[in-house]
Structures are given as C-alpha cells and as structure tokens.
C-alpha atoms as a PDB file:
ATOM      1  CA  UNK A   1      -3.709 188.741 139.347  1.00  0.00           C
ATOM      2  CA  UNK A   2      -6.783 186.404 140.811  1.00  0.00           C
ATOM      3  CA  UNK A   3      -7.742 186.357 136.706  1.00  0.00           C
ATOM      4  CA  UNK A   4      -4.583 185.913 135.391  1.00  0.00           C
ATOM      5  CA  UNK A   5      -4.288 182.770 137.559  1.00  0.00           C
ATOM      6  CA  UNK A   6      -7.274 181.391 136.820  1.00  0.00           C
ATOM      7  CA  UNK A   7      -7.186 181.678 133.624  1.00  0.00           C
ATOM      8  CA  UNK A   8      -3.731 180.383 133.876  1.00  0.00           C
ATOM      9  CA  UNK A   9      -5.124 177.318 135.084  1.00  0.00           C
ATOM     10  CA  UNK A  10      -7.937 176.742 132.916  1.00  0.00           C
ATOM     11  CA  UNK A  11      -5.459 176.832 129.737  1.00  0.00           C
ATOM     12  CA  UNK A  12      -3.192 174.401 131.928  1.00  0.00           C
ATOM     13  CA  UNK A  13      -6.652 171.689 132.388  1.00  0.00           C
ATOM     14  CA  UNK A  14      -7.721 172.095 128.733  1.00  0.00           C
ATOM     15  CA  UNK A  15      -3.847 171.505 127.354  1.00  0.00           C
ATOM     16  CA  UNK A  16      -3.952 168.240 129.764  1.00  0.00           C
ATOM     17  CA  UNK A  17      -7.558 167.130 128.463  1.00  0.00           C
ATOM     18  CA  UNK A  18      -6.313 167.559 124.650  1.00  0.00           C
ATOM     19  CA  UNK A  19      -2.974 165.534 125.585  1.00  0.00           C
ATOM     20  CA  UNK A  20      -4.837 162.801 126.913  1.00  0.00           C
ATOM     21  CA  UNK A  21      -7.357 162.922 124.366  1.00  0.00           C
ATOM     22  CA  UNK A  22      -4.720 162.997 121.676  1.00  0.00           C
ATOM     23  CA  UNK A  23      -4.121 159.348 119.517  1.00  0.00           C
ATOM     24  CA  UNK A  24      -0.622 158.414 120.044  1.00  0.00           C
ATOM     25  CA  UNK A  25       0.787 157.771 116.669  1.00  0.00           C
ATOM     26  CA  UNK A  26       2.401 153.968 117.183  1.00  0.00           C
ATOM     27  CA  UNK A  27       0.283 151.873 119.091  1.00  0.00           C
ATOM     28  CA  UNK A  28       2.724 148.422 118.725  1.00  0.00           C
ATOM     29  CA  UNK A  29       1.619 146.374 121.893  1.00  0.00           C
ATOM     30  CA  UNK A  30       3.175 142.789 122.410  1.00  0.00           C
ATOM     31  CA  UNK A  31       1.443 140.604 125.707  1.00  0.00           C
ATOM     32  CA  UNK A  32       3.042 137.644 126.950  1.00  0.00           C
ATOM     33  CA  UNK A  33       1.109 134.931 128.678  1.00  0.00           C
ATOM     34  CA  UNK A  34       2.539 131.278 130.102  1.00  0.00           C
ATOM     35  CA  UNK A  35       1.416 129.680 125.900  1.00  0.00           C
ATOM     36  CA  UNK A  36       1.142 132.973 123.825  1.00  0.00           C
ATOM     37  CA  UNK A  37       3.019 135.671 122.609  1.00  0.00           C
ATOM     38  CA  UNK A  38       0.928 138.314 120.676  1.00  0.00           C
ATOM     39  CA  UNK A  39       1.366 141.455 119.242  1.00  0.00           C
ATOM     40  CA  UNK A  40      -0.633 143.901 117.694  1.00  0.00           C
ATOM     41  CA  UNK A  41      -0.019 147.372 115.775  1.00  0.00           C
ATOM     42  CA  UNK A  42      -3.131 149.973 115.218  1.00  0.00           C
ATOM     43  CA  UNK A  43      -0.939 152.967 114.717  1.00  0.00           C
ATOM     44  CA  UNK A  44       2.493 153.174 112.626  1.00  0.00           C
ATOM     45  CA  UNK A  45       5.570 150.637 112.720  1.00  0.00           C
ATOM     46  CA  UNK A  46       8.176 150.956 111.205  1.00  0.00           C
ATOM     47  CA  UNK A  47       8.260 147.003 111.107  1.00  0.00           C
ATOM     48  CA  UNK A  48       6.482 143.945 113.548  1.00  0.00           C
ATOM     49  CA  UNK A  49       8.240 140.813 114.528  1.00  0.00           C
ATOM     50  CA  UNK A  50       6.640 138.808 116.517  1.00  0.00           C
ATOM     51  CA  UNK A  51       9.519 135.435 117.616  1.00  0.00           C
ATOM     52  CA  UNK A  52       9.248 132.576 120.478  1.00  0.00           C
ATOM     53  CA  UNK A  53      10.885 129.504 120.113  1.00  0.00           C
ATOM     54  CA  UNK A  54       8.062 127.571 122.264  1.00  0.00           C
ATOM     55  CA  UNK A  55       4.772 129.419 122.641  1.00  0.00           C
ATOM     56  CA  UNK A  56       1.930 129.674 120.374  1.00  0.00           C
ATOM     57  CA  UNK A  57       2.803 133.440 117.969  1.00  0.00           C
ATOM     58  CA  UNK A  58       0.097 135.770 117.206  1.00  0.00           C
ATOM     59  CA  UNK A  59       0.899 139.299 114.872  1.00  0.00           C
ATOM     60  CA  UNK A  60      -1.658 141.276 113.680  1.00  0.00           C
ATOM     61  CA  UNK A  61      -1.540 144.603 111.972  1.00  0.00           C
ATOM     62  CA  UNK A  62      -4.437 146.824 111.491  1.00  0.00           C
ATOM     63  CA  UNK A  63      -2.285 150.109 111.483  1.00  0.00           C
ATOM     64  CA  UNK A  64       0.328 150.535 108.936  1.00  0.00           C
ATOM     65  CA  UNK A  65       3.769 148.831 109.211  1.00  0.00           C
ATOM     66  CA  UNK A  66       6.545 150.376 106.614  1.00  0.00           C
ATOM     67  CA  UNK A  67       8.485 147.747 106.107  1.00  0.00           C
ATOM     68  CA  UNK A  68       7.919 143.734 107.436  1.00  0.00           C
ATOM     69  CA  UNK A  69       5.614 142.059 109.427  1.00  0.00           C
ATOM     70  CA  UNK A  70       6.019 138.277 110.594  1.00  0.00           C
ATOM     71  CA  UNK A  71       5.282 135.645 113.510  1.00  0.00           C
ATOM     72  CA  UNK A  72       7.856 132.802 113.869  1.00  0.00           C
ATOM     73  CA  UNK A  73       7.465 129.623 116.390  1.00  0.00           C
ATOM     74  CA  UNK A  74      10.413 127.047 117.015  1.00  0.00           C
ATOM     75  CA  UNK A  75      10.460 124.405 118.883  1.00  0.00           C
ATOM     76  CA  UNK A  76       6.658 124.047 119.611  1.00  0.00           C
ATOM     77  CA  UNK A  77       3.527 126.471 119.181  1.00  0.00           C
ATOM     78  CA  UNK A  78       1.569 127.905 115.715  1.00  0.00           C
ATOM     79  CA  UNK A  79       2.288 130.729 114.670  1.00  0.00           C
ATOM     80  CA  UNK A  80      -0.511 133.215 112.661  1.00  0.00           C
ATOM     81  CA  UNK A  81      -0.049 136.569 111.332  1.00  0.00           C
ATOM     82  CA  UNK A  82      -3.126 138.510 110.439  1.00  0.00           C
ATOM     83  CA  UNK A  83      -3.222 141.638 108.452  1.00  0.00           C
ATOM     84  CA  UNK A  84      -5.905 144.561 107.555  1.00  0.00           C
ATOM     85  CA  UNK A  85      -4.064 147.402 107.044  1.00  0.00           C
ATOM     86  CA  UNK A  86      -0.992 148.043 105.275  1.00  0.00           C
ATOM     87  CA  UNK A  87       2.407 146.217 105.033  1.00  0.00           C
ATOM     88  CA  UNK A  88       5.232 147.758 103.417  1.00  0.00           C
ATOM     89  CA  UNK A  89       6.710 145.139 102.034  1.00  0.00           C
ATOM     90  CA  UNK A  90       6.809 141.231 102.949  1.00  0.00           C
ATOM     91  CA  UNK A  91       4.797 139.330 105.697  1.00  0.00           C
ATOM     92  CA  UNK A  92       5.808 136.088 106.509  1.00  0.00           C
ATOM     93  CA  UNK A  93       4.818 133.374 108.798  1.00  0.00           C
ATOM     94  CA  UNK A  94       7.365 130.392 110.253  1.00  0.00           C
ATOM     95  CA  UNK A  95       6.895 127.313 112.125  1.00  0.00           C
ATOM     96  CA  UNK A  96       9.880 125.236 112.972  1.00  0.00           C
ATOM     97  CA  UNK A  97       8.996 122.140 114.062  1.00  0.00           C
ATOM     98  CA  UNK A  98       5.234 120.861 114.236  1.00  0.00           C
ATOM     99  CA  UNK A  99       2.562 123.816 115.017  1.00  0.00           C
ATOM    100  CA  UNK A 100       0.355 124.784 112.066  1.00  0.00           C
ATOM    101  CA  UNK A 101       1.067 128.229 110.340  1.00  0.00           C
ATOM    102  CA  UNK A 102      -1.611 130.540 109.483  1.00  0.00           C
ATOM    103  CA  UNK A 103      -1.564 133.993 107.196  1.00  0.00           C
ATOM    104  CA  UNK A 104      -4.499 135.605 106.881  1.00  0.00           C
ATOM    105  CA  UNK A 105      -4.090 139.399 104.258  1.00  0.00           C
ATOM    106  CA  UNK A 106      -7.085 141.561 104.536  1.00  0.00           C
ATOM    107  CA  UNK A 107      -5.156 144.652 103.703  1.00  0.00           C
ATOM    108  CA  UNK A 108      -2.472 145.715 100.982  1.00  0.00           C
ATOM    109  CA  UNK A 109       1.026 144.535 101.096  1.00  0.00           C
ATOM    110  CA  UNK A 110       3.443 145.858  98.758  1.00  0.00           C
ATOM    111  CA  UNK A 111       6.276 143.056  98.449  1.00  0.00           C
ATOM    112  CA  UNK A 112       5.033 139.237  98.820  1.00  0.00           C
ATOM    113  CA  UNK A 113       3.084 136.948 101.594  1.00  0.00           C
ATOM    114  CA  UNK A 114       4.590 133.460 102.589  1.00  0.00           C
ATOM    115  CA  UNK A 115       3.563 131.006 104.985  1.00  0.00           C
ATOM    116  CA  UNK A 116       6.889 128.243 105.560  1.00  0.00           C
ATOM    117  CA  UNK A 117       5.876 125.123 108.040  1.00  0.00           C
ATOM    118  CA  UNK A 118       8.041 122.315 108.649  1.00  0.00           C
ATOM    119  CA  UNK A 119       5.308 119.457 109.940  1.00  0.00           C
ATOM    120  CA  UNK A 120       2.220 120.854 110.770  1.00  0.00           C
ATOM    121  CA  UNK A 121      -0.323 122.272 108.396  1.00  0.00           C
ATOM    122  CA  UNK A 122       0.088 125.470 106.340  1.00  0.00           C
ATOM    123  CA  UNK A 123      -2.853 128.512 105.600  1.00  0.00           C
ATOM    124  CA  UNK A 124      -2.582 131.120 103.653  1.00  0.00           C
ATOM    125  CA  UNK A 125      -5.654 133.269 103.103  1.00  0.00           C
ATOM    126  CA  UNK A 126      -5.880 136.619 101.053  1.00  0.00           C
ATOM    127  CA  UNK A 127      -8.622 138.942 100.746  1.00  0.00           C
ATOM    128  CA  UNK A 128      -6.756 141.616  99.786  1.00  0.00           C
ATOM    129  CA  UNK A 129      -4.132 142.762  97.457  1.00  0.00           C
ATOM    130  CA  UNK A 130      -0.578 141.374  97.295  1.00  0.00           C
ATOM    131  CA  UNK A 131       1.826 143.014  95.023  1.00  0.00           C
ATOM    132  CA  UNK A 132       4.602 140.208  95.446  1.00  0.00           C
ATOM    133  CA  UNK A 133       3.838 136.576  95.347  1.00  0.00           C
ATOM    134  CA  UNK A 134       1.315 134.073  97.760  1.00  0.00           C
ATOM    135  CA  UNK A 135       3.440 131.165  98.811  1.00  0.00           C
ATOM    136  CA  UNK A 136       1.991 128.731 101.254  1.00  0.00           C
ATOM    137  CA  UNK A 137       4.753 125.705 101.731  1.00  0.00           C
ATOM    138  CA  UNK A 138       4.526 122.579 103.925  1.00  0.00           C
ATOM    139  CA  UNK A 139       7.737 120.685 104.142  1.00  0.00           C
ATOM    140  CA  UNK A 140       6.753 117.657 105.852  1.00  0.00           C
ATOM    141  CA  UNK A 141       3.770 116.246 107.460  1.00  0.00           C
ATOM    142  CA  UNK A 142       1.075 118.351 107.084  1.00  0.00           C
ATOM    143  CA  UNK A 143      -1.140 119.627 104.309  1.00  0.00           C
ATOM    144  CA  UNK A 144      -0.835 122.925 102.828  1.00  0.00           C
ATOM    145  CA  UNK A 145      -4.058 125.090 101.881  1.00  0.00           C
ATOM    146  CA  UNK A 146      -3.646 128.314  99.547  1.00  0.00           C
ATOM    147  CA  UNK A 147      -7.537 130.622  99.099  1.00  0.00           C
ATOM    148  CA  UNK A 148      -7.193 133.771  97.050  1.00  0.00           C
ATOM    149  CA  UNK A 149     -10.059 136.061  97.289  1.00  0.00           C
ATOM    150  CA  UNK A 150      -8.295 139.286  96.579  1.00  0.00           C
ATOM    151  CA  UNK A 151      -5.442 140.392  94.024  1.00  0.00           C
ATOM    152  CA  UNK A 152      -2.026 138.650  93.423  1.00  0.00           C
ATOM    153  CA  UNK A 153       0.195 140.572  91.137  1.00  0.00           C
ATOM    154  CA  UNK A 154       2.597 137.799  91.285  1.00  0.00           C
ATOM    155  CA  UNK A 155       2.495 133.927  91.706  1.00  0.00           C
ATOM    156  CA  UNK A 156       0.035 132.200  93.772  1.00  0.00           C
ATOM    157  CA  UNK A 157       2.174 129.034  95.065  1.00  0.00           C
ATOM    158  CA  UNK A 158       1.015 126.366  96.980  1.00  0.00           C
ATOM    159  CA  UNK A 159       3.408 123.425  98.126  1.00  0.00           C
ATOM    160  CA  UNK A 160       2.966 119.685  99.830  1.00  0.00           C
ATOM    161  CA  UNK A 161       6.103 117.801 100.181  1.00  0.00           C
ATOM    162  CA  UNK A 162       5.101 115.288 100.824  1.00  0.00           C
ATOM    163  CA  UNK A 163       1.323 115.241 101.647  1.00  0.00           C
ATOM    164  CA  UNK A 164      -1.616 117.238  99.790  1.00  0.00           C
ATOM    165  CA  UNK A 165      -1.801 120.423  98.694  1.00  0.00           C
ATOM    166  CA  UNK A 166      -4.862 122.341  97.984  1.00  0.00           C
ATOM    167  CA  UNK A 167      -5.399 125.987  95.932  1.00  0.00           C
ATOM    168  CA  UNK A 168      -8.260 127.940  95.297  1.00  0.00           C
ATOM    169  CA  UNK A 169      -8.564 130.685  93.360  1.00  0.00           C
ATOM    170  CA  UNK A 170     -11.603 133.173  93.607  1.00  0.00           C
ATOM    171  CA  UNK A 171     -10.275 136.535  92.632  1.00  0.00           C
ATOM    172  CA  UNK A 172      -7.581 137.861  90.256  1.00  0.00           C
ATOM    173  CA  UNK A 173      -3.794 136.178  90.029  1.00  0.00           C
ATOM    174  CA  UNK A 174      -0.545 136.555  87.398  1.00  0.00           C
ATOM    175  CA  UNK A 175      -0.088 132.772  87.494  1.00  0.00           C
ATOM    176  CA  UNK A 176      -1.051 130.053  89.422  1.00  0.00           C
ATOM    177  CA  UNK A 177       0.968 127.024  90.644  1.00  0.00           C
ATOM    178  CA  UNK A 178       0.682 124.175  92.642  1.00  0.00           C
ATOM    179  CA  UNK A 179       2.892 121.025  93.743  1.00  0.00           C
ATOM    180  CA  UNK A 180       3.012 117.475  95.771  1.00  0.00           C
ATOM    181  CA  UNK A 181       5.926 116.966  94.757  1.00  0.00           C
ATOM    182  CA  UNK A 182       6.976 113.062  96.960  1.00  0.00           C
ATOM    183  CA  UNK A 183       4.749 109.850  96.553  1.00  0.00           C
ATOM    184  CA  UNK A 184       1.097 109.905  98.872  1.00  0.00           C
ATOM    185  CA  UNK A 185       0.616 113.909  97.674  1.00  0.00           C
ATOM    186  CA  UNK A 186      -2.572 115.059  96.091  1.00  0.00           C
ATOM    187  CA  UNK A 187      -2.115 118.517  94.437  1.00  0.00           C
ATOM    188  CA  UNK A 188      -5.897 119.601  93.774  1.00  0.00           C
ATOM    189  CA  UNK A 189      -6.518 123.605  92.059  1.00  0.00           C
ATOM    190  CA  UNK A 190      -9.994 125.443  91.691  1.00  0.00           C
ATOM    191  CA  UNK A 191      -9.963 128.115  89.491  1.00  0.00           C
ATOM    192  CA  UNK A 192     -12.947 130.345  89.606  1.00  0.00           C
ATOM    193  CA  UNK A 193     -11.507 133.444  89.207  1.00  0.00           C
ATOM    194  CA  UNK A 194      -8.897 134.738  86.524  1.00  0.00           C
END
C-alpha cells in the first residue's frame, strides 16, 4: 500500500511539473499604466483591439491573430500597432485628434494594412507581406510617410491633405499611388523596387 502511495504521488508531482511547464495556447496580455495602454498577443487570438480615448495605444502581435488587429487613440495619445506574426485579415491603426499613428508589418496579413490620423503624423512601415492594400492617410496637419520593404499584393497608398506626403518603395507592389491633394502639399515617390 506504502508503494502504491508513493507512486501515487510521484505521478501526481510529475502531472503538476508538465502542467506548469505546458505553453498556454493564447497568451493576449493588455497592461494599463497612468499614459499607456498596451497589449500584446504571443499565442492565438481570435482578434486584438487595443482602444483609449486619451492614453498613448500600443498592439503588437507576434502570435497569430485570426481575424483583426488594431490600436485606436481619441482625444489625445499615438497610437502604434506592430506586427510579426500573422494577421488574419486587416490591421489598422487610428488617431482621432492630434497623436501620430504608427504601423509597423513584419509578418503576413491576409486582408489590408491602414494607418488613418486626423492631425498628427502618419507611418506605415512593411517588411512583410500584405495581401490587401498599404494605406497610410493624414487628414490634416501632419505629414504622412508610406516605406515598403516587403510584398503588397494590392495598392500601396499614401495620402497628405493637406501637408506632404512621402512613399518609398523598396520591394514588390501591384500599383503605387500617392497624393497632396490641398495647396502647401509636396507628394514625393521613390521607386526602387518593382
């Protein structure tokens, strides 16, 4: 009986030690501090929205998230979204009011990438591949900077309101297009890719 419990025991330890051992499958962690909201997913979401209307927004994926992924600021704050693993389908980045909005794609993403800010500035890297379009819009004050370094299957956009907007192209895109569309915008485009 002194064997059976023993050895009862044993199995008991080693099932704890491979339980706590074990990777849980969704690691989707959001931290809050008095400026910043930020959340980050290394395991599987099935999507990752990251939202405060005044504190800076951070989202980063290095798991894989099935559908979306985005960060979104309102009143005040930037907002960046940062991706190296996989997105499902669209990851977008929003600022409301004047923060600057960076996206930075590292990863794959199967619908499109969009960075939308109101006054600040607007990023939008890619090193990756984007099966959807690259938009990166400013809609007032700021300027708006588009870099492809990876694949676009769709259209690389890149928009200035009313100031300057600047694309670069260093890897592979569908179609390429660029706009200052008001008076006292500068639309400037490298191509050095195809």
């Amino acid at each position: 009986m002194r064997g059976y419990r023993r050895l009862s025991a044993l199995l008991f330890i080693c099932a704890s030690a491979l339980l706590i051992s074990a990777p849980a499958s969704a690691q989707f962690v959001c931290t809050t501090t008095a400026t910043d909201v930020t959340c980050t997913n290394s395991g599987t979401a099935a999507s990752e929205a990251n939202f405060d209307l005044n504190k800076n927004v951070t989202t980063i994926n290095s798991g894989t998230v099935t559908t979306s992924m985005s960060s979104t600021t309102g009143n005040s704050g930037n907002a960046t979204t940062t991706n190296t693993g996989s997105v499902g389908t669209d990851i977008t980045t929003t600022v409301g009011t004047t923060g600057d909005g960076t996206t930075t794609n590292y990863g794959t993403v199967g619908g499109s990438v969009s960075t939308f800010v109101l006054n600040g500035n607007a990023f939008g890297i890619n090193h990756g591949t984007i099966d959807g379009d690259f938009n990166t819009l400013n809609q007032g004050g700021g300027i708006a900077n588009g870099i492809n370094y990876g694949s676009v299957g769709g259209t690389f956009s890149v928009t200035s309101v009313f100031t300057n907007a600047f694309s670069a192209n260093y890897g592979s895109v569908n179609a390429i297009s660029i706009s200052a569309p008001n008076n006292g915008g500068v639309a400037t485009i490298t191509n050095a890719g195809s």
